[in-house]
Protein backbone atom coordinates (compact mmCIF):
# COMPACT_ATOMS: atom_id res chain seq x y z
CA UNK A 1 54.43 21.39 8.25
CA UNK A 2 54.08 25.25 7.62
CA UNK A 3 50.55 24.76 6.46
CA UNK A 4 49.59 22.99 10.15
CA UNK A 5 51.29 26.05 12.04
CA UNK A 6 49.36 28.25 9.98
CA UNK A 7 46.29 26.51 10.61
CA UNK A 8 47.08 26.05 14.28
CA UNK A 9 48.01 29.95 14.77
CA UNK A 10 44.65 30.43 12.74
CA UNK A 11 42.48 28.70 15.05
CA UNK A 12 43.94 30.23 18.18
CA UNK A 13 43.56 33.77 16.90
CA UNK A 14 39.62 32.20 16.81
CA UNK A 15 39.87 31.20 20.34
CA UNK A 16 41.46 33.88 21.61
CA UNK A 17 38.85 36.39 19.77
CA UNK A 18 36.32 34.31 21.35
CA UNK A 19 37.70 35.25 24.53
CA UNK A 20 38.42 39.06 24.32
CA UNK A 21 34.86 39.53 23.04
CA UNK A 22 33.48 36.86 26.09
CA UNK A 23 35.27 39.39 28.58
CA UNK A 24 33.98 42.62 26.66
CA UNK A 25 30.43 41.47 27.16
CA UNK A 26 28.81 43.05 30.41
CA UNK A 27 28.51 40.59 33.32
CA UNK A 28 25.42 41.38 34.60
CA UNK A 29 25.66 38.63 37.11
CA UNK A 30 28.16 40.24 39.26
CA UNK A 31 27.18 40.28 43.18
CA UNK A 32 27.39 43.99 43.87
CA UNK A 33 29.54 45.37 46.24
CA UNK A 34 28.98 49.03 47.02
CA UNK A 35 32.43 51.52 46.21
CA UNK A 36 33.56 52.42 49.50
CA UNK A 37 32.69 56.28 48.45
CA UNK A 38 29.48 55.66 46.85
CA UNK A 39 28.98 57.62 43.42
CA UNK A 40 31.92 59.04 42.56
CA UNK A 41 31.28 61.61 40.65
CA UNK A 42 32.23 59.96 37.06
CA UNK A 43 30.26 60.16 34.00
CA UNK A 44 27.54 57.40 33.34
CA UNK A 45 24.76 56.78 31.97
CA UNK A 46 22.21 54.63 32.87
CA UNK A 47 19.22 53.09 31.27
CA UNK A 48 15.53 53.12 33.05
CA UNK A 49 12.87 51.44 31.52
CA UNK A 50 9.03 52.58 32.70
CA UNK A 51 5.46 51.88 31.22
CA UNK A 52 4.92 55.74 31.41
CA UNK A 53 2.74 56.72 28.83
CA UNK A 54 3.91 60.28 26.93
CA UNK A 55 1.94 62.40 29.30
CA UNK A 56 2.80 61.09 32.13
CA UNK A 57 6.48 60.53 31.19
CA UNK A 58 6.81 64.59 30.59
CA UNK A 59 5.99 65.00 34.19
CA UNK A 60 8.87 62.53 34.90
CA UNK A 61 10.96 64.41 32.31
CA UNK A 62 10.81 67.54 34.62
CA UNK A 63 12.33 65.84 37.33
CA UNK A 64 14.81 64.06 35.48
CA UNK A 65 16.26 67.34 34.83
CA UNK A 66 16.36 68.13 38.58
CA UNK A 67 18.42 65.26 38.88
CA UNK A 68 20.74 66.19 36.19
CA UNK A 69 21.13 69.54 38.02
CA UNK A 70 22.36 67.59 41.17
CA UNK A 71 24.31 65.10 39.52
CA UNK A 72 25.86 66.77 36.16
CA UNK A 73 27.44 63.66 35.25
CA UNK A 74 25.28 61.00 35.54
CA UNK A 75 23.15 60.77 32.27
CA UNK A 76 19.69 58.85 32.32
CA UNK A 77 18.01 57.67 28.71
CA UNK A 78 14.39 57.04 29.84
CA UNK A 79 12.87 54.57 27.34
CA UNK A 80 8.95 54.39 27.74
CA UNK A 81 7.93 50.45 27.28
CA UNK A 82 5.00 49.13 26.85
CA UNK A 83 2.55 47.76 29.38
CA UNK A 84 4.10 45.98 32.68
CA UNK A 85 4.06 42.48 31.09
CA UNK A 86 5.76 43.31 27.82
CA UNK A 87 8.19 45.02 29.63
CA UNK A 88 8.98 41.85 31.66
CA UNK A 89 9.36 40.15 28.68
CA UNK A 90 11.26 42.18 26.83
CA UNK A 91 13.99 42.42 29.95
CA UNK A 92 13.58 38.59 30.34
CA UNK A 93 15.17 38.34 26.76
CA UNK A 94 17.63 40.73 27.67
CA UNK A 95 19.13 39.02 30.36
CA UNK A 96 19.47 35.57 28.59
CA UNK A 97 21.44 37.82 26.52
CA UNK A 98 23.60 38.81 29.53
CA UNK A 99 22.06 42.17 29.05
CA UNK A 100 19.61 44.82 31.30
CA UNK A 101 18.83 47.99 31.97
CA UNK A 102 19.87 49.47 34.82
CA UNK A 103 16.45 50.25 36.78
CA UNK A 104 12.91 49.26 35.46
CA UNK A 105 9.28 49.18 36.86
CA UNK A 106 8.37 46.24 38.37
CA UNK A 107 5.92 43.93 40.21
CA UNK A 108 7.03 41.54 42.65
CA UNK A 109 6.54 38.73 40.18
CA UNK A 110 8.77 39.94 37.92
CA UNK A 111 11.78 40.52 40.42
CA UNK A 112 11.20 36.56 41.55
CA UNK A 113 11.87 35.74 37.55
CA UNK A 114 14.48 38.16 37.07
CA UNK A 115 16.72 36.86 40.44
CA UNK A 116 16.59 33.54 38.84
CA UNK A 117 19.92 34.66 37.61
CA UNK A 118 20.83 36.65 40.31
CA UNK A 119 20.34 39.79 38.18
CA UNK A 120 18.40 42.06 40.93
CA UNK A 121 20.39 44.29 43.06
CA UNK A 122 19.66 43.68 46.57
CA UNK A 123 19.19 46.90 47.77
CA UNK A 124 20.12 46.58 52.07
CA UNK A 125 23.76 47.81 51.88
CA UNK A 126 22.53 50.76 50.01
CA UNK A 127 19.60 51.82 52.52
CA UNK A 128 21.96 51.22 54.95
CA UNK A 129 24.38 53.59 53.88
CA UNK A 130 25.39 56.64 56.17
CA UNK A 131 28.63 57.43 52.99
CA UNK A 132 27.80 61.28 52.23
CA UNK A 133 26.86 62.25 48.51
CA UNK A 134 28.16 65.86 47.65
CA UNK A 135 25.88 68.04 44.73
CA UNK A 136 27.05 69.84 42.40
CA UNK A 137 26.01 72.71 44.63
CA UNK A 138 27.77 71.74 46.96
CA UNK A 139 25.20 70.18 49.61
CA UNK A 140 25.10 67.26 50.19
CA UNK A 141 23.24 63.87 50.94
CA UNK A 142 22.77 60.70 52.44
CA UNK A 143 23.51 58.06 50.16
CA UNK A 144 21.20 55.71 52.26
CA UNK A 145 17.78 56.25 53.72
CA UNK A 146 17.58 58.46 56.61
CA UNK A 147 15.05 56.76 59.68
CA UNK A 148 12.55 59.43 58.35
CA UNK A 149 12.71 58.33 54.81
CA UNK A 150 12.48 54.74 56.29
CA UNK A 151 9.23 55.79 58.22
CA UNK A 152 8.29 58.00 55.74
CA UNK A 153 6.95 55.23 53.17
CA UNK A 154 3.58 53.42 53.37
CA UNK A 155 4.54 50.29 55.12
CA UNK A 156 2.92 47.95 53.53
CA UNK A 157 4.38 49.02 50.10
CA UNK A 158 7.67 49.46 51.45
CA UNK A 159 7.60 45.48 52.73
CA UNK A 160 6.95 44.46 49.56
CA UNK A 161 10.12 45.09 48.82
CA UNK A 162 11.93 42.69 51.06
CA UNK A 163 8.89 39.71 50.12
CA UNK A 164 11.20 37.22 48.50
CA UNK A 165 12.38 34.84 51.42
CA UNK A 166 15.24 35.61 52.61
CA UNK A 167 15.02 39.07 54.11
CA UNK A 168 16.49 41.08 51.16
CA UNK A 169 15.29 44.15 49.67
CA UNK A 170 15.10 44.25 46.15
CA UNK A 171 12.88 46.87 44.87
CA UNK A 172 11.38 50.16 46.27
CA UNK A 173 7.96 51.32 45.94
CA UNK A 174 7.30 54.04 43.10
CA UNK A 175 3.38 54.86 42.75
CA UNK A 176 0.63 52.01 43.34
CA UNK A 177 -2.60 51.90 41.94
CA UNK A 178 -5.91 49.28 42.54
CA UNK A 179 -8.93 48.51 40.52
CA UNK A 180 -11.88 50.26 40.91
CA UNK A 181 -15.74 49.86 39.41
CA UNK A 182 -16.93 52.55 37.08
CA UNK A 183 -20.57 52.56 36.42
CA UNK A 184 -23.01 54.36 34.30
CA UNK A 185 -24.24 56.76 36.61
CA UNK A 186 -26.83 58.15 34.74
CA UNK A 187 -28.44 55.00 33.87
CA UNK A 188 -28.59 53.40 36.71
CA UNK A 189 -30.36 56.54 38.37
CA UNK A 190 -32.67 56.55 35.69
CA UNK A 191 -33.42 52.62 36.13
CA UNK A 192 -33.48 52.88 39.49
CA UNK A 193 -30.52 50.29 39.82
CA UNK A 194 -28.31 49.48 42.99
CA UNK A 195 -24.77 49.62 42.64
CA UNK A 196 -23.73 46.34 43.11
CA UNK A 197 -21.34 45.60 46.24
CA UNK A 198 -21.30 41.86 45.87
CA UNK A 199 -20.84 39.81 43.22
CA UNK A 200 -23.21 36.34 43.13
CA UNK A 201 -26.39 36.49 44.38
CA UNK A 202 -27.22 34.75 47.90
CA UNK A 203 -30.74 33.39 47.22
CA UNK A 204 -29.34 30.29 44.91
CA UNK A 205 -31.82 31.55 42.10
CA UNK A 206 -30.27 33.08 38.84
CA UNK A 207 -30.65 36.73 36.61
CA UNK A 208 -33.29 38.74 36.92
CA UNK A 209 -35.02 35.55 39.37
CA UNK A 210 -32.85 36.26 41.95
CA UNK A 211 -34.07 38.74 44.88
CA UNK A 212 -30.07 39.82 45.79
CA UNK A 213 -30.92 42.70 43.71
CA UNK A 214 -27.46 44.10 45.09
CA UNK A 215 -25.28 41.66 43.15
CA UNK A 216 -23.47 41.70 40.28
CA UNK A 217 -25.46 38.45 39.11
CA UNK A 218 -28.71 40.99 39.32
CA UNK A 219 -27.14 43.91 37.54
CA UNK A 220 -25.71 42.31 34.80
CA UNK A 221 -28.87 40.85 33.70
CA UNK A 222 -31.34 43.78 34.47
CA UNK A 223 -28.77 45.67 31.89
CA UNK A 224 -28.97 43.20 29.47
CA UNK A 225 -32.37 43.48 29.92
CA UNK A 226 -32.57 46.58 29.19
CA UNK A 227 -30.20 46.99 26.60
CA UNK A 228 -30.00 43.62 24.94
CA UNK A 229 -27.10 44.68 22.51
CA UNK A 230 -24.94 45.93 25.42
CA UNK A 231 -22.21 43.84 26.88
CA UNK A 232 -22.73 45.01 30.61
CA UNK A 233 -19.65 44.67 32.49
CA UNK A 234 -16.11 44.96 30.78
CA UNK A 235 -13.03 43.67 33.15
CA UNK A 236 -10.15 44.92 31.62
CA UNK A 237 -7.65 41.91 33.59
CA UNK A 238 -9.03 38.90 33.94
CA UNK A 239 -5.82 37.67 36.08
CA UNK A 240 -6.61 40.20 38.47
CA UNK A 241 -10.30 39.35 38.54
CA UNK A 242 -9.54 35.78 39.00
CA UNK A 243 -6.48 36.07 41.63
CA UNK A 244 -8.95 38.99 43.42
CA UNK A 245 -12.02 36.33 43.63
CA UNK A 246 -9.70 33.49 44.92
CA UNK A 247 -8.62 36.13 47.94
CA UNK A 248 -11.89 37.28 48.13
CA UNK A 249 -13.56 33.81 48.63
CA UNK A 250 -10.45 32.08 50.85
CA UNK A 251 -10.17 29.77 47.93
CA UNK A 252 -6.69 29.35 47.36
CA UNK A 253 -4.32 30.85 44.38
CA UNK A 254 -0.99 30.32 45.69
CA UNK A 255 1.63 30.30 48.11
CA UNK A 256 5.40 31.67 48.71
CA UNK A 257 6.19 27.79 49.93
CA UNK A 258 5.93 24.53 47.90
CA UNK A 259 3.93 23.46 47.25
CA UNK A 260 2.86 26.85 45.60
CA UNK A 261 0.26 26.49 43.30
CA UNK A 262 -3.58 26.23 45.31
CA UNK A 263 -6.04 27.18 42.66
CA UNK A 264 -6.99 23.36 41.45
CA UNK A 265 -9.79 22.93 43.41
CA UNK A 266 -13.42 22.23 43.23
CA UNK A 267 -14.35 26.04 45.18
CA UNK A 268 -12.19 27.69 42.07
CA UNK A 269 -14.32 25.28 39.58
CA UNK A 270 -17.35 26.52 41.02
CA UNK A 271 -16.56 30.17 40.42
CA UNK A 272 -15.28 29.40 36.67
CA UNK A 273 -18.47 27.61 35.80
CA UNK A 274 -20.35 30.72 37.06
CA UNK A 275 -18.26 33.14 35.55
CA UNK A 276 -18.68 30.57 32.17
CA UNK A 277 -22.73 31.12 32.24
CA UNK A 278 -22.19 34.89 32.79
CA UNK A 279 -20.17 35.08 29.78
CA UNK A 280 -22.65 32.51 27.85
CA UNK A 281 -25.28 35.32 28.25
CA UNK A 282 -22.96 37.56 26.34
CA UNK A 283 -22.77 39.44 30.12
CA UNK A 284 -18.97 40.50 30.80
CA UNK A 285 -15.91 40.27 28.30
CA UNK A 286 -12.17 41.01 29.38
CA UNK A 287 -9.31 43.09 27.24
CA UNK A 288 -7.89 39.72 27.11
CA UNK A 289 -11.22 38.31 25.25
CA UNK A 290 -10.57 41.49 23.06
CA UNK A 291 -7.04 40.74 22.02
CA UNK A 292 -5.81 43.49 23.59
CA UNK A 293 -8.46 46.58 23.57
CA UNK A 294 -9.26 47.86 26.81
CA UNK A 295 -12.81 47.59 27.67
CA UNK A 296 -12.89 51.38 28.83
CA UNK A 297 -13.56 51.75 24.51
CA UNK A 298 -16.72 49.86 25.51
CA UNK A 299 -17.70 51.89 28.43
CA UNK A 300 -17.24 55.08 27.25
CA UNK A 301 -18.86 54.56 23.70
CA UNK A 302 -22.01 55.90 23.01
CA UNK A 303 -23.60 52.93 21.00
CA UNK A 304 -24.27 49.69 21.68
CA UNK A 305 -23.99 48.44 17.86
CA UNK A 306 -22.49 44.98 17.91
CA UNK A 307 -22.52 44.75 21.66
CA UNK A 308 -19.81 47.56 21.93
CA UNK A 309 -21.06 48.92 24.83
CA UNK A 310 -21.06 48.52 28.60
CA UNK A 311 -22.47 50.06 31.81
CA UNK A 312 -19.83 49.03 34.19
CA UNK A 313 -15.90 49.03 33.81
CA UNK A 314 -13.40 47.04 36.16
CA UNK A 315 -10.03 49.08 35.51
CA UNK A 316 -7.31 50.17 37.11
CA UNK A 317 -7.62 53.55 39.17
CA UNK A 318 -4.32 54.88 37.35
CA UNK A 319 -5.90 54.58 34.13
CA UNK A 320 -9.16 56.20 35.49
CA UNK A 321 -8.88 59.16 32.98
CA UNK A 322 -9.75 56.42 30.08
CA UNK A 323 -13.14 55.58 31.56
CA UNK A 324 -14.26 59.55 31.16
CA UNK A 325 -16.87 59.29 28.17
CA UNK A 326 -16.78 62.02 24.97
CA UNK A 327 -19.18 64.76 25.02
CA UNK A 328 -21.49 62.58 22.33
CA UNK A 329 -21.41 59.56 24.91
CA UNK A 330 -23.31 62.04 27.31
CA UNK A 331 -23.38 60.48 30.65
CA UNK A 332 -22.04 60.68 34.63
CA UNK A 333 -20.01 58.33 35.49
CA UNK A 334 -19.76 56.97 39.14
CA UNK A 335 -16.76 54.97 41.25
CA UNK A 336 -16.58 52.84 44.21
CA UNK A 337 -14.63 50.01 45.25
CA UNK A 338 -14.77 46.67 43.09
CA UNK A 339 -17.83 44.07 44.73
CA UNK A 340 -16.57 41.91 47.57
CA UNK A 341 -17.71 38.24 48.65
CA UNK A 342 -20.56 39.34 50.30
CA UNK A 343 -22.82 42.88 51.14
CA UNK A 344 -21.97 45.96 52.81
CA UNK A 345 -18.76 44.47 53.53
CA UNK A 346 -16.23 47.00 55.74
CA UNK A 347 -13.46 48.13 54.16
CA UNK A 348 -11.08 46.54 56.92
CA UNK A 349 -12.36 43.47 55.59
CA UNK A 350 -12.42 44.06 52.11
CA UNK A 351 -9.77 42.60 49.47
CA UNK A 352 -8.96 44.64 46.47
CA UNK A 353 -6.12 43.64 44.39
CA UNK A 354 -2.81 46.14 44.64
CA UNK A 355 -1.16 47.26 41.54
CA UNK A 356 1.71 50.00 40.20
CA UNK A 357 4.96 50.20 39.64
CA UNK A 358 7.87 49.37 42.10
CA UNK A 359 11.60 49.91 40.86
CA UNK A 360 14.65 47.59 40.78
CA UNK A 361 18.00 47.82 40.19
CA UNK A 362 20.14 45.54 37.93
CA UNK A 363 23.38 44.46 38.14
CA UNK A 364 26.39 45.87 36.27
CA UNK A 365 29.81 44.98 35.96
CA UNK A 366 30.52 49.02 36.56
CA UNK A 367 29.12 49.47 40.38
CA UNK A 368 28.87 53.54 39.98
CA UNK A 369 26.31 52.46 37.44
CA UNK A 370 24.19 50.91 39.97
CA UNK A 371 24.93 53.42 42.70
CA UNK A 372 23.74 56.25 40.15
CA UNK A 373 20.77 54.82 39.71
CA UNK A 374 19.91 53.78 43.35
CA UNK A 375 20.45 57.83 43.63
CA UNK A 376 17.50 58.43 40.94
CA UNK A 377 15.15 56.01 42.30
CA UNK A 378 16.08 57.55 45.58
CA UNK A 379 15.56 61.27 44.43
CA UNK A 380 12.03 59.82 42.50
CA UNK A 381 10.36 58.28 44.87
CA UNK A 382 10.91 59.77 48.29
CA UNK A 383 10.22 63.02 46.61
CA UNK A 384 6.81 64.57 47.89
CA UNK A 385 6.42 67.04 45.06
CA UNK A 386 6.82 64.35 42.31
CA UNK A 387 4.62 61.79 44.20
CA UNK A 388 2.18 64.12 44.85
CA UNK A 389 1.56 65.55 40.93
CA UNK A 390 2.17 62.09 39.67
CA UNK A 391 -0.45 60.45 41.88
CA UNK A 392 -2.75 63.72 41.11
CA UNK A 393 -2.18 63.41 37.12
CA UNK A 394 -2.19 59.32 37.03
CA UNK A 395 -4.45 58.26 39.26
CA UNK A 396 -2.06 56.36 41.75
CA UNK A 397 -1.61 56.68 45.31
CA UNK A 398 1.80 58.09 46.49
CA UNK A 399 4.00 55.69 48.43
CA UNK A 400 4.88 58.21 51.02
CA UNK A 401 2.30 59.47 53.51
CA UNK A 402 4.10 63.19 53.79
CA UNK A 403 2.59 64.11 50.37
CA UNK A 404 -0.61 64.75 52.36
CA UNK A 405 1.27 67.47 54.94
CA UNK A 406 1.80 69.77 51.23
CA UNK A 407 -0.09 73.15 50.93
CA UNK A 408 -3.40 72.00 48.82
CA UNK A 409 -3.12 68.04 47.95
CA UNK A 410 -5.35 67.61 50.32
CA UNK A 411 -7.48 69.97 48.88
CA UNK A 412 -7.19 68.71 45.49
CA UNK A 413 -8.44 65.19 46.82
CA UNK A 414 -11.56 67.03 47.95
CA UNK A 415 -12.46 68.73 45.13
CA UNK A 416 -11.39 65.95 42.43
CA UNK A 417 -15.04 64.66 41.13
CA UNK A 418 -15.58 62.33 38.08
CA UNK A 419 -16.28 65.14 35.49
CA UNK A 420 -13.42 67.63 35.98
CA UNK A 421 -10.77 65.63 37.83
CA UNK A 422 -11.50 61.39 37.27
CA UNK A 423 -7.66 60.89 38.14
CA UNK A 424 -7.88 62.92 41.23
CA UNK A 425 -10.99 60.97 42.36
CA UNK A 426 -9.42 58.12 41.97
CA UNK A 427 -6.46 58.82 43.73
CA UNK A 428 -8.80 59.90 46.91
CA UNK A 429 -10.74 56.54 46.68
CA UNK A 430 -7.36 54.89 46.72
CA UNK A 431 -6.30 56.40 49.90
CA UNK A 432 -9.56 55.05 51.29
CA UNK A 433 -9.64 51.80 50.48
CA UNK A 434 -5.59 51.21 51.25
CA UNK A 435 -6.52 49.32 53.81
CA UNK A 436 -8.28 46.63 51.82
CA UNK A 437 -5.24 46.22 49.09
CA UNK A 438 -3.27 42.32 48.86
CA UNK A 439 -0.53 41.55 47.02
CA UNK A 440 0.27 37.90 45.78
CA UNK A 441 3.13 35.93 46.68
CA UNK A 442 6.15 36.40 44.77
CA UNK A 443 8.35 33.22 44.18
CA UNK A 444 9.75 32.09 40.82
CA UNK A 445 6.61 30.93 38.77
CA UNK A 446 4.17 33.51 40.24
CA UNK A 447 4.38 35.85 37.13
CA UNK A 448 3.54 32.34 35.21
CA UNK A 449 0.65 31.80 37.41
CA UNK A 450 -0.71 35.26 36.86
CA UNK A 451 -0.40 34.59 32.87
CA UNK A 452 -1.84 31.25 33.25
CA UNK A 453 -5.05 32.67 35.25
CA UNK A 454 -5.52 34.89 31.77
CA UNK A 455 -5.56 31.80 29.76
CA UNK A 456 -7.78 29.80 32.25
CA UNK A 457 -10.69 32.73 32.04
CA UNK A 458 -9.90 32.60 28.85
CA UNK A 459 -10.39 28.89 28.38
CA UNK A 460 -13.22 28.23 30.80
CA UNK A 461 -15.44 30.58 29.38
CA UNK A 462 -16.31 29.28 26.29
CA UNK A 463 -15.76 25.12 27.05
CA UNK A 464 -18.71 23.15 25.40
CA UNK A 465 -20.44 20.09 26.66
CA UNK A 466 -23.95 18.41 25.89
CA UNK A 467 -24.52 18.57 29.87
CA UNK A 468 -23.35 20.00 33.39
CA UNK A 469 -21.38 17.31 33.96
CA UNK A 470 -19.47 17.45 30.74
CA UNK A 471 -18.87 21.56 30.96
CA UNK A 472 -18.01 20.41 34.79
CA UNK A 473 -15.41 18.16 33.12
CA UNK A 474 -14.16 20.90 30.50
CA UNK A 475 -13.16 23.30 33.14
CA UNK A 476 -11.66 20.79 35.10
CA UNK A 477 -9.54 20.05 32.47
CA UNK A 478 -8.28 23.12 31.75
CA UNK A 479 -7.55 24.02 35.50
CA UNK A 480 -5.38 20.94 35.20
CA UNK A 481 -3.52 21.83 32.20
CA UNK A 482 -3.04 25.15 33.90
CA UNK A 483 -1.58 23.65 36.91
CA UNK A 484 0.44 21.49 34.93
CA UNK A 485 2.13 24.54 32.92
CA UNK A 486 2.96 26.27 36.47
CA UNK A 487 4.21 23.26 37.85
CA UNK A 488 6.22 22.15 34.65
């Protein structure tokens, strides 16, 4: 009898342990309500994740500091991730794990997978709020957004925000970016070549046959041409190429309603069995089709030994500093805006892929945790000074348009050129082609359909057959099995 009390009292310490560590584990899941004085002062410290690379995350250092300097008590340990995807990942794991960091760079896709548990803050109660932060100065702040803030932002960054369905904000804009076309400059003056605007040639006929001498089709084969050992054109995302071409051509990709996923259809087939012979010729490759090195090695190497070289680089404008060749490379490099669906096409009607970092907030079971960070993203990204040097040093276009009003950005954008300044120039193309930036849909599955669009180029590219029909077949297939991993 004493021996089953023993074992009874034994297995309810178990449970009971069970139970005091289940209610010690952070419940991330909480619906936040915001403290009815906002931050209140008490020591925390909060966790934000960025992709910042070291030099750009000193810049972000420096204003960390200011921060501390107006909030004392609020600690932030800034951990630099890796690229936007792996940083999805790696939070993705932490909240099946019932953990997160408190604030993290974002895309839109990645908030639509993270809310599948609930775990984004949505952010409306905090704009909203008129409750009064004090400094440790002694000034003090709105804990909300003021109307001027509000008005302050780019709108069609700020709206991104709020994309989800039903109305709610749940990220802020931090520093956008778009991709851009770098070229050889110095070839292509020397071969007389036209920067390409458009990206298959009109006239039905094929490489150096065809008389569009304006496309991409012509270029990439008068290069090859020329240097048979080059690989002309390096894309470094083939999602974004593919997503960019589907908005380009009307062809479908996807949609915020069900059903959402567009891109099996015989327009999208066409494209991938061009794109296929393009890459048959040994014309293009992807950082994807180089498991993982960015194709900016390519463009900026001096050699074309084992096809390790290209003449035009599809990149993002925030990593424009990359695409600057050494001093033994020994060429200009120029920039424009990425081809369209057709020539000379305006840039009101133009459709160029938008990219960079927005921030979100996480749930906490401590809400001072999440007001303290709303705070930082607040103090980050409606800062002009910090947009403006961040956008000038990374090659991303501030969020807010008051950056321009400070005494010499403006300036700087006019000077920047591609041999002393490539960030800066890309910065001031961004600002000119804002007008032609999209953004996808964001729904949960979107960041699957963006991975899935990797795999497709991926896939398509190198499927075999005896005839058309059969290599018609092959990519069929694999949009199928594409559409089938989305869907499943």
């Amino acid at each position: 009898m004493k021996k089953t009390i023993a074992i009874i009292l034994a297995v309810l310490l178990v449970v009971s342990a069970i139970f005091v560590l289940a209610a010690c584990k952070p419940n991330r899941r909480a619906e936040f309500v915001l403290p009815e004085g906002g931050y209140d002062g008490s020591a925390v410290t909060i966790t934000f994740i960025s992709s910042m690379g070291q030099s750009y995350g000193v810049l972000l250092d420096e204003f960390l500091a200011r921060f501390k300097e107006m909030y004392p008590n609020i600690t932030v340990d800034h951990q630099r991730g890796g690229d936007y995807d792996s940083n999805r990942d790696v939070i993705k794991t932490q909240l099946g794990n019932n953990q997160a960091p408190n604030l993290a760079f974002c895309y839109s896709d990645h908030v639509a997978l993270y809310n599948r548990s609930k775990a984004v803050v949505a952010l409306d109660s905090l704009i909203e709020s008129d409750i009064e932060q004090t400094r440790a100065d002694g000034t003090k702040e709105r804990l909300g957004l003021t109307d001027a803030q509000k008005a302050d932002f780019i709108q069609t960054y700020y709206n991104e925000g709020k994309a989800f369905g039903d109305d709610k904000m749940y990220m802020i804009p931090f520093a956008k970016s778009t991709e851009l076309m770098y070229y050889n400059k110095t070839s292509f003056d020397s071969w007389e070549l036209p920067v390409p605007d458009h990206w298959f040639a009109t006239d039905g006929k094929e490489g150096l046959q065809t008389t569009d001498h304006t496309s991409m089709e012509y270029a990439l084969a008068f290069i090859k041409d020329k240097d048979p050992n080059s690989t002309p054109l390096g894309v470094d995302s083939g999602a974004n190429w593919l997503i960019t071409l589907f908005e380009q051509f009307q062809t479908g990709y996807t949609k915020a309603t069900d059903p959402h996923y567009l891109f099996d259809n015989e327009a999208n087939y066409d494209i991938l069995t061009t794109l296929r012979r393009w890459y048959q010729n040994n014309w293009f490759t992807t950082r994807q089709l180089l498991n993982g090195t960015y194709t900016s090695t390519y463009f900026t190497s001096s050699s074309s030994d084992q096809g390790k070289k290209s003449y035009i680089s599809i990149g993002s404008s925030a990593g424009a500093a990359k695409q600057v060749p050494a001093e033994s490379a020994n060429f200009d490099v120029g920039v424009t805006i990425i081809p369209q669906k057709e020539a000379n096409t305006p840039i009101a009607q133009s459709k160029v892929i938008s990219q960079g970092p927005s921030v979100c907030l996480f749930n906490s079971d401590n809400p001072q945790e999440v007001v303290a960070s709303w705070l930082l993203a607040k103090f980050l990204v409606t800062n002009a000074e910090f947009e403006a040097r961040y956008g000038m040093d990374a090659g991303y276009l501030p969020v807010i348009q008051s950056v321009q009003d400070l005494d010499g950005y403006k300036q700087k954008l006019d000077e920047a050129d591609t041999k002393e300044n490539m960030a800066g120039m890309a910065a001031k193309l961004c600002l000119e082609y804002k007008d032609a930036l999209f953004v996808s849909p964001a729904f949960y599955g979107s960041s699957e359909a963006r991975d899935q669009m990797d795999v497709l180029l991926n896939k398509c590219v190198i499927v075999t057959g005896n005839s058309a029909d059969a290599i018609r077949q092959g990519i069929i297939a694999e949009f199928k099995n594409a559409l089938a991993i989305c869907e499943y």
